[in-house]
PDB file of N, CA and C in Angstrom:
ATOM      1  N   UNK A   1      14.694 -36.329   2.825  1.00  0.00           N
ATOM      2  CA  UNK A   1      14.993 -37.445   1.952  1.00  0.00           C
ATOM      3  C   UNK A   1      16.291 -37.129   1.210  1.00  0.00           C
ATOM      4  N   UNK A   2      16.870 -37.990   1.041  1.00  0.00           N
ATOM      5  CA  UNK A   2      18.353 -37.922   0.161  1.00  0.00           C
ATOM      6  C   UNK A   2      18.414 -38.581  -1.313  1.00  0.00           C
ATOM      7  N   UNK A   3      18.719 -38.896  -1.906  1.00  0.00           N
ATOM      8  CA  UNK A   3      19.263 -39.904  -3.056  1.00  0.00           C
ATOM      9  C   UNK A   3      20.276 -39.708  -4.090  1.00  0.00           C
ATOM     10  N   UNK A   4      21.461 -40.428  -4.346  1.00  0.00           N
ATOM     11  CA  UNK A   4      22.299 -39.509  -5.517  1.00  0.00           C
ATOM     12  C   UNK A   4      21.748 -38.973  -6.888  1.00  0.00           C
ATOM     13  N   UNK A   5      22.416 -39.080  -7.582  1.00  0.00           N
ATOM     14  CA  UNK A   5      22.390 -38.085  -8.429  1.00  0.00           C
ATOM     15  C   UNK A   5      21.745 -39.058  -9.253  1.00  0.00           C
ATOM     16  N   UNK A   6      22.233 -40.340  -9.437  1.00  0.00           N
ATOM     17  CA  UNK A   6      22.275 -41.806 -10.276  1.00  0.00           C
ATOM     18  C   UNK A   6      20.489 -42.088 -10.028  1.00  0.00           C
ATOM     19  N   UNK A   7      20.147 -42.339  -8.991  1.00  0.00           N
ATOM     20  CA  UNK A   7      19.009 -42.345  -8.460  1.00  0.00           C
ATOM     21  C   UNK A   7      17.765 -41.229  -9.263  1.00  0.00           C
ATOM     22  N   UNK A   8      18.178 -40.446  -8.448  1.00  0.00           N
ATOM     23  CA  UNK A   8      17.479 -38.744  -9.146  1.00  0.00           C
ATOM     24  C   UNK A   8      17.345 -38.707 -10.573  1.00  0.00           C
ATOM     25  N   UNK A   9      18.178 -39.500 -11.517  1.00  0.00           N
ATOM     26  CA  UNK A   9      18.211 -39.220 -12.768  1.00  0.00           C
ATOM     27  C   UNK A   9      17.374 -40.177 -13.756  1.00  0.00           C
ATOM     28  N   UNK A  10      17.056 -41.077 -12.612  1.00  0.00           N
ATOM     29  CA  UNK A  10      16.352 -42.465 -13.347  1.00  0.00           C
ATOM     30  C   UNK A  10      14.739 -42.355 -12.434  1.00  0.00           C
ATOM     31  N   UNK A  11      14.824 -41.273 -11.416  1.00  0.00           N
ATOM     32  CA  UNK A  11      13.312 -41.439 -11.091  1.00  0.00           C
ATOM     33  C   UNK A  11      12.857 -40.143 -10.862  1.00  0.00           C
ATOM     34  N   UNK A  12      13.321 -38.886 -11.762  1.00  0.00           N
ATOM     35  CA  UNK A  12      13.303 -37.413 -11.413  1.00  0.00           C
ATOM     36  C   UNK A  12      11.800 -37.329 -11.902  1.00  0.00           C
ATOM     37  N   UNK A  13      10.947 -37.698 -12.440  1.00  0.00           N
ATOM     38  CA  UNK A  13       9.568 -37.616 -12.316  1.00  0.00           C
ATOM     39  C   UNK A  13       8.534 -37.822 -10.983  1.00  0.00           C
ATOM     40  N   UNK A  14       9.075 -39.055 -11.069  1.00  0.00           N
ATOM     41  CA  UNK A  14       8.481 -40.128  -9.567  1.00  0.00           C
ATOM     42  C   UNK A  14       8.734 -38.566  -8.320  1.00  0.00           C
ATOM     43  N   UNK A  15      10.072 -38.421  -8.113  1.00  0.00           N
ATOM     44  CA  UNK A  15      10.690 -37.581  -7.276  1.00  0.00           C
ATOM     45  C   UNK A  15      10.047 -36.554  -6.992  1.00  0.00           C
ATOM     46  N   UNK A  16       9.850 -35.305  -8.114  1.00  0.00           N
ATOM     47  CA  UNK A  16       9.157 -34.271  -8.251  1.00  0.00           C
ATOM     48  C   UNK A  16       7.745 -34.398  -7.716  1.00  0.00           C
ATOM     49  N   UNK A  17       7.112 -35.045  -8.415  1.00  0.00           N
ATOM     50  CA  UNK A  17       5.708 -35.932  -7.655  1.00  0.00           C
ATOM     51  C   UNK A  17       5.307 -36.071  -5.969  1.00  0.00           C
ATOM     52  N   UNK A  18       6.849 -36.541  -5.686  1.00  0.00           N
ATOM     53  CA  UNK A  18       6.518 -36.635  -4.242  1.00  0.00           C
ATOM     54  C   UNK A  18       6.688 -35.417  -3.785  1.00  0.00           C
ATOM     55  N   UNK A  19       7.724 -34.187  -4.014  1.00  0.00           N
ATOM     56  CA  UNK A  19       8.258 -33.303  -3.518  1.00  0.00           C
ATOM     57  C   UNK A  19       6.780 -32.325  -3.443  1.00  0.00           C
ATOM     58  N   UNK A  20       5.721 -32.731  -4.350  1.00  0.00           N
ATOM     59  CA  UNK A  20       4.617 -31.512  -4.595  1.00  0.00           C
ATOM     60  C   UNK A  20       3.503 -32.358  -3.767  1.00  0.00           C
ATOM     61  N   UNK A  21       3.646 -33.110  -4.245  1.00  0.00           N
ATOM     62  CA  UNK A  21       1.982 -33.790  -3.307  1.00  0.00           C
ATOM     63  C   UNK A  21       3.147 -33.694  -1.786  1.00  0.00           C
ATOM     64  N   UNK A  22       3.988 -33.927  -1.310  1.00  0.00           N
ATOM     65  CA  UNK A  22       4.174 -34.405   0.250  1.00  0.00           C
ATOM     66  C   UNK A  22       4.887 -32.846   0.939  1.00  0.00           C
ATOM     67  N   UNK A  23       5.163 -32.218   0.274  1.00  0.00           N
ATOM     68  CA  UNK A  23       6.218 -30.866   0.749  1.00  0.00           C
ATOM     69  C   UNK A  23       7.449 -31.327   1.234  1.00  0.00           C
ATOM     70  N   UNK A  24       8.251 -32.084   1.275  1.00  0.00           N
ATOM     71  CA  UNK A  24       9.204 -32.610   1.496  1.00  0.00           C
ATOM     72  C   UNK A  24      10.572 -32.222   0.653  1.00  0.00           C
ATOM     73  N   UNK A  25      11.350 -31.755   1.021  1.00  0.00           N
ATOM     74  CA  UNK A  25      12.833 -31.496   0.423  1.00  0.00           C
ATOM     75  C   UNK A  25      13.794 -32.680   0.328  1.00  0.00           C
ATOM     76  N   UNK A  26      13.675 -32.803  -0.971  1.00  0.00           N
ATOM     77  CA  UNK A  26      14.845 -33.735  -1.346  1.00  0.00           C
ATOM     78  C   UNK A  26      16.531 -33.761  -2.114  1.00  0.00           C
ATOM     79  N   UNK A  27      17.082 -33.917  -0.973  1.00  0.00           N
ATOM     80  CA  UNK A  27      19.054 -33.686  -1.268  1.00  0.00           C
ATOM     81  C   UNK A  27      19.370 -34.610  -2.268  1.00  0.00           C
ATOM     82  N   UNK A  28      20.097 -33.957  -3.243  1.00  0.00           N
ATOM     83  CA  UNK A  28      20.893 -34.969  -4.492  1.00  0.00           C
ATOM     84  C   UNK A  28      22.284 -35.189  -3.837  1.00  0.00           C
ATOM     85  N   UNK A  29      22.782 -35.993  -4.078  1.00  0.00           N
ATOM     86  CA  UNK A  29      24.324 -36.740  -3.133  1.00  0.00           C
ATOM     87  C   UNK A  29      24.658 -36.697  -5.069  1.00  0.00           C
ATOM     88  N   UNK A  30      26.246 -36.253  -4.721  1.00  0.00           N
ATOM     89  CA  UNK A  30      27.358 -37.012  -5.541  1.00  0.00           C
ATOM     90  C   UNK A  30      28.539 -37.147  -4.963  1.00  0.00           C
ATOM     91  N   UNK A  31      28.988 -39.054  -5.223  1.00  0.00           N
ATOM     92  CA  UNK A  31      30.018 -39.242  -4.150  1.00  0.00           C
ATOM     93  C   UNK A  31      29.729 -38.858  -2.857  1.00  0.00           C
ATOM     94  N   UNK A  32      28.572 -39.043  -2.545  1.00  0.00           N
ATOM     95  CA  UNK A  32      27.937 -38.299  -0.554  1.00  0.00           C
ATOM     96  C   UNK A  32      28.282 -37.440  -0.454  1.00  0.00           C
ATOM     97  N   UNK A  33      28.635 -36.557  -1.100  1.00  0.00           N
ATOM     98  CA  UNK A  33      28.253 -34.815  -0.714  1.00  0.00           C
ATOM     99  C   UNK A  33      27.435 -34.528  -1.470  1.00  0.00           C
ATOM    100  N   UNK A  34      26.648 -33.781  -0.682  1.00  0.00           N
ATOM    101  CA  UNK A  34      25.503 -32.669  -1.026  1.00  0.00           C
ATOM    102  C   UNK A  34      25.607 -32.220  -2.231  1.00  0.00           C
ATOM    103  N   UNK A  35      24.673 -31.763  -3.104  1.00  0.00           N
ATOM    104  CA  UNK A  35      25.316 -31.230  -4.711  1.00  0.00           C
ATOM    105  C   UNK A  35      23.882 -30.201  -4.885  1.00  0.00           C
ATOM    106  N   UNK A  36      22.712 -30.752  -4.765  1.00  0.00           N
ATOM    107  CA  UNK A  36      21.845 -30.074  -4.998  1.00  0.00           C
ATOM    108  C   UNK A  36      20.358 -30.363  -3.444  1.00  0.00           C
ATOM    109  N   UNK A  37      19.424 -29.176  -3.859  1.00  0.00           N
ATOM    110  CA  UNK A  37      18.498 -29.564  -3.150  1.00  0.00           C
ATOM    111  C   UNK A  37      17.337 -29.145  -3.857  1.00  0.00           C
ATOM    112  N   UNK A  38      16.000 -29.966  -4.244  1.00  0.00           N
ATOM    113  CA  UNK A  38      14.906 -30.247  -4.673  1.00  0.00           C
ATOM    114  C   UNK A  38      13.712 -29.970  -3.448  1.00  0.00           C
ATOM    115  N   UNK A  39      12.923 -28.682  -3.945  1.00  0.00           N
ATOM    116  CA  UNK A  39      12.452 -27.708  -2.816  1.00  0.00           C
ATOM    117  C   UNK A  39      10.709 -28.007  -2.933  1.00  0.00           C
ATOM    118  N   UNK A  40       9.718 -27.737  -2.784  1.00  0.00           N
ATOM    119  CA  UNK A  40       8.707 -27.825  -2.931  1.00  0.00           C
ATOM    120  C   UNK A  40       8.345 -26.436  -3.410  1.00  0.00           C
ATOM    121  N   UNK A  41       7.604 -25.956  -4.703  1.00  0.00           N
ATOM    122  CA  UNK A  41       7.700 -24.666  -5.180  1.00  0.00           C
ATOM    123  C   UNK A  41       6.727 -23.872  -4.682  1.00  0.00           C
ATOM    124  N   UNK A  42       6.409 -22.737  -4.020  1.00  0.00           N
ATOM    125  CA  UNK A  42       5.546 -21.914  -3.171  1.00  0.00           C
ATOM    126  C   UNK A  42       5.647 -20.527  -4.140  1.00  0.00           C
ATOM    127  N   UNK A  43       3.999 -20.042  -4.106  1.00  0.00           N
ATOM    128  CA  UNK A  43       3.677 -18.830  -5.241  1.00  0.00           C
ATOM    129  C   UNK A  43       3.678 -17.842  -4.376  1.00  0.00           C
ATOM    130  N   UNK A  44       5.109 -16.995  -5.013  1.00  0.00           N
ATOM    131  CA  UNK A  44       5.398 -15.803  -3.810  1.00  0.00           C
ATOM    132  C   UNK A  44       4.506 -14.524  -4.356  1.00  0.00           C
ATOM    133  N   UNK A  45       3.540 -14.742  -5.468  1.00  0.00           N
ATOM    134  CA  UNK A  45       2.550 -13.527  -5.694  1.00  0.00           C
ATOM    135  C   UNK A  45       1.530 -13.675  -4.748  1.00  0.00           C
ATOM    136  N   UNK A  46       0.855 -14.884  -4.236  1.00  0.00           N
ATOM    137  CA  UNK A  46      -0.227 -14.743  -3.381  1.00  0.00           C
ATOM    138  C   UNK A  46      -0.058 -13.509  -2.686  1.00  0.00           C
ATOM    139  N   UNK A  47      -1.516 -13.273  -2.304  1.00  0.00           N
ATOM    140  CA  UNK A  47      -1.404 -11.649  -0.592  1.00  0.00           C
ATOM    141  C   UNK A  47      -0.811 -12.318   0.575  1.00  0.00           C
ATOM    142  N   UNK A  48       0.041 -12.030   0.945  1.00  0.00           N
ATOM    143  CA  UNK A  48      -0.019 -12.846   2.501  1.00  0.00           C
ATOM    144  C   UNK A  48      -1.476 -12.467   3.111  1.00  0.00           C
ATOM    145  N   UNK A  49      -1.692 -13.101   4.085  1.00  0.00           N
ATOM    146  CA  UNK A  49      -2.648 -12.892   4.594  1.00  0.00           C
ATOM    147  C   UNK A  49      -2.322 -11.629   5.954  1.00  0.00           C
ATOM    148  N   UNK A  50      -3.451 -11.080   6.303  1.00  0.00           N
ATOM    149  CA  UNK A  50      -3.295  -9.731   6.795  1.00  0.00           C
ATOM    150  C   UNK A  50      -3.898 -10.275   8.163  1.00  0.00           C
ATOM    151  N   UNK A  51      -2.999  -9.995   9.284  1.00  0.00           N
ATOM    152  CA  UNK A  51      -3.264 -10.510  10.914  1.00  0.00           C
ATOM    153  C   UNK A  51      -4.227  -8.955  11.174  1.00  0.00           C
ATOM    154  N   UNK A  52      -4.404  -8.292  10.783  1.00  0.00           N
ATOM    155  CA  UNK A  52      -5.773  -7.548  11.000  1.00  0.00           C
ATOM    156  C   UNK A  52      -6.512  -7.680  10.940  1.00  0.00           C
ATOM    157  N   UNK A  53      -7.741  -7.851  11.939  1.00  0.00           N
ATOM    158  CA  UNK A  53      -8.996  -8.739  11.502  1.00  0.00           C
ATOM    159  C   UNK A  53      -8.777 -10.552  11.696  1.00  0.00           C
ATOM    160  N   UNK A  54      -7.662 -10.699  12.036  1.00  0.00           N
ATOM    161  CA  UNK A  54      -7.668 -12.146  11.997  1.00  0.00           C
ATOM    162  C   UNK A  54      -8.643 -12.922  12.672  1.00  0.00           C
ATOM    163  N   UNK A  55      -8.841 -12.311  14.087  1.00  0.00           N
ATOM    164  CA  UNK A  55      -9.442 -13.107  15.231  1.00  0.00           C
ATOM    165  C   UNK A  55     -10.817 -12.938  14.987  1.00  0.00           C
ATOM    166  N   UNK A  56     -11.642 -11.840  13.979  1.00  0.00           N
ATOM    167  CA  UNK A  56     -12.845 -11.183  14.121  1.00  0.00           C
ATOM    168  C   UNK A  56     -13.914 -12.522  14.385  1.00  0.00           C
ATOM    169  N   UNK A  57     -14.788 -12.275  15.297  1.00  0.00           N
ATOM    170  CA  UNK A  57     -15.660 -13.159  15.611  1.00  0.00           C
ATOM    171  C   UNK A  57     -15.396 -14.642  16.221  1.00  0.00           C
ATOM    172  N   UNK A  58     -14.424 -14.810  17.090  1.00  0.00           N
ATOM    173  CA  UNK A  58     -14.048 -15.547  17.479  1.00  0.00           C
ATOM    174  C   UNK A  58     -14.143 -15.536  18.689  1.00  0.00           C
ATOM    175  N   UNK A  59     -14.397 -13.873  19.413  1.00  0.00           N
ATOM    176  CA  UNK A  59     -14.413 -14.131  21.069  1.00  0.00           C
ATOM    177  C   UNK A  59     -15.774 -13.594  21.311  1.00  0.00           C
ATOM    178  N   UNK A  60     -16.327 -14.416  22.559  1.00  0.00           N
ATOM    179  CA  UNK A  60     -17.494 -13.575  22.755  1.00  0.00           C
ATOM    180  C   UNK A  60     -17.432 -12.925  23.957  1.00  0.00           C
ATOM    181  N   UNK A  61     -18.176 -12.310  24.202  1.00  0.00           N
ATOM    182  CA  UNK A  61     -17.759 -11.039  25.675  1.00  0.00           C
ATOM    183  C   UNK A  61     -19.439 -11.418  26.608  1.00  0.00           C
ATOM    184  N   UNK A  62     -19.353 -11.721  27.691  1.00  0.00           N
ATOM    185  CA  UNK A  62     -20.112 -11.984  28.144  1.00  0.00           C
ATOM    186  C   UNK A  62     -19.986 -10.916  29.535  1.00  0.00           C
ATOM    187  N   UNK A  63     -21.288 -10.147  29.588  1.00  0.00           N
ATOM    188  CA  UNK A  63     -21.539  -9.312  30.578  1.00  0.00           C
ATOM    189  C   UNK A  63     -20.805  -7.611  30.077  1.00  0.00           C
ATOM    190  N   UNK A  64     -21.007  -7.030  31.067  1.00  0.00           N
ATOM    191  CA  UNK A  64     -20.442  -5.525  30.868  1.00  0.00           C
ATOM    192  C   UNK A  64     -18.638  -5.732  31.378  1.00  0.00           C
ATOM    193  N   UNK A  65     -17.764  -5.191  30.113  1.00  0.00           N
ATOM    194  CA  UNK A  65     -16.452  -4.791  30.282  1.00  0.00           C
ATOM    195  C   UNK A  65     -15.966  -3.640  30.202  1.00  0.00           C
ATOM    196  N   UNK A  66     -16.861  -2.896  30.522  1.00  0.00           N
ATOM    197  CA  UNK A  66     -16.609  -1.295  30.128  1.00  0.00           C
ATOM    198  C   UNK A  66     -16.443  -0.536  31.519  1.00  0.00           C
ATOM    199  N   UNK A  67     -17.404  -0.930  32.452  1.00  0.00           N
ATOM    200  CA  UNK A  67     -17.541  -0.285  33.938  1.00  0.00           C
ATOM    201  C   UNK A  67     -16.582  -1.324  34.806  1.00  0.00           C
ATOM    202  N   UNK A  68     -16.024  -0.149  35.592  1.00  0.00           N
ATOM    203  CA  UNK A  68     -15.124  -0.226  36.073  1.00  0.00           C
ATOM    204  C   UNK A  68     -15.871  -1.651  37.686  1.00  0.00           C
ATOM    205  N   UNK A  69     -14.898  -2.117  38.254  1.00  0.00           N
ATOM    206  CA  UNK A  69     -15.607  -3.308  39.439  1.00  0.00           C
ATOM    207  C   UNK A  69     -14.945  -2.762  40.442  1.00  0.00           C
ATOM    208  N   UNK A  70     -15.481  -3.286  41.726  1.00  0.00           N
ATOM    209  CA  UNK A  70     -15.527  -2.729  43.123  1.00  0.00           C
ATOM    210  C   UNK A  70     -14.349  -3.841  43.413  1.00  0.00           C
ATOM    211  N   UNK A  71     -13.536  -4.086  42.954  1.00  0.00           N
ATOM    212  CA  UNK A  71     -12.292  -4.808  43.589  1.00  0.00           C
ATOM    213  C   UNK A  71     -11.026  -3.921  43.083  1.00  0.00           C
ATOM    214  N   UNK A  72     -10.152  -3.988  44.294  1.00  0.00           N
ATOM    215  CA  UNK A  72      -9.169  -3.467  44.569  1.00  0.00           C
ATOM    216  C   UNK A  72      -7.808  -4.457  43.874  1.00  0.00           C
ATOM    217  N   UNK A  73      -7.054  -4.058  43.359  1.00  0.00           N
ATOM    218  CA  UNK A  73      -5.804  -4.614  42.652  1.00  0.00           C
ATOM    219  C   UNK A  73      -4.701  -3.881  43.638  1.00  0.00           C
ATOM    220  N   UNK A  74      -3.487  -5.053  43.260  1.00  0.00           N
ATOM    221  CA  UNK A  74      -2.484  -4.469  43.957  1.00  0.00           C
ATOM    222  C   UNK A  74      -0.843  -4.640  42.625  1.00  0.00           C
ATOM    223  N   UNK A  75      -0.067  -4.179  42.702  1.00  0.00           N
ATOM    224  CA  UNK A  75       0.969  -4.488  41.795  1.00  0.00           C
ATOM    225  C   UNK A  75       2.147  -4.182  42.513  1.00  0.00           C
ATOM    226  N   UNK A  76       3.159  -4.976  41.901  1.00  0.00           N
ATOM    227  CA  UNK A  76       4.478  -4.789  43.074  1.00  0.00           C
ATOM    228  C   UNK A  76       5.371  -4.482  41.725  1.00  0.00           C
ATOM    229  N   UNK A  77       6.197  -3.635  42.553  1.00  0.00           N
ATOM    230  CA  UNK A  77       6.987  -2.834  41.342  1.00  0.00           C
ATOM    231  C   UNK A  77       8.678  -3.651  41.925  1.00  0.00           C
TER     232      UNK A  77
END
């Protein structure tokens, strides 16, 4: 989304509003160039989340994968 500055200054509530409920980045224009950009604010203390353990309990294993099978593989180098 874009809007000048003129705009931005008469609806910078309304604006902000959308920028948090929608995540959307909105460009301030003066004279149509770029001047500012209005970001959606993200809390860089959270934990990220840890991809260890991510998948746990998600696959199930059906039958024995441990013993080896009576078929022959081939691989080409």
């Amino acid at each position: 989304m874009e809007m000048t500055a003129v705009e931005f200054k008469t609806k910078c509530i309304e604006v902000m509003e959308h920028v948090k409920e929608d995540h959307e980045e909105v460009i301030i224009t003066q004279e149509g160039t770029p001047v500012a950009k209005l970001v959606p604010y993200e809390d860089d203390d959270e934990d990220p989340v840890s991809l260890f353990g991510y998948m746990k309990g998600s696959v199930k294993i059906n039958g024995n994968i441990i013993d080896p099978i009576d078929e022959k593989w081939e691989a080409e180098f």
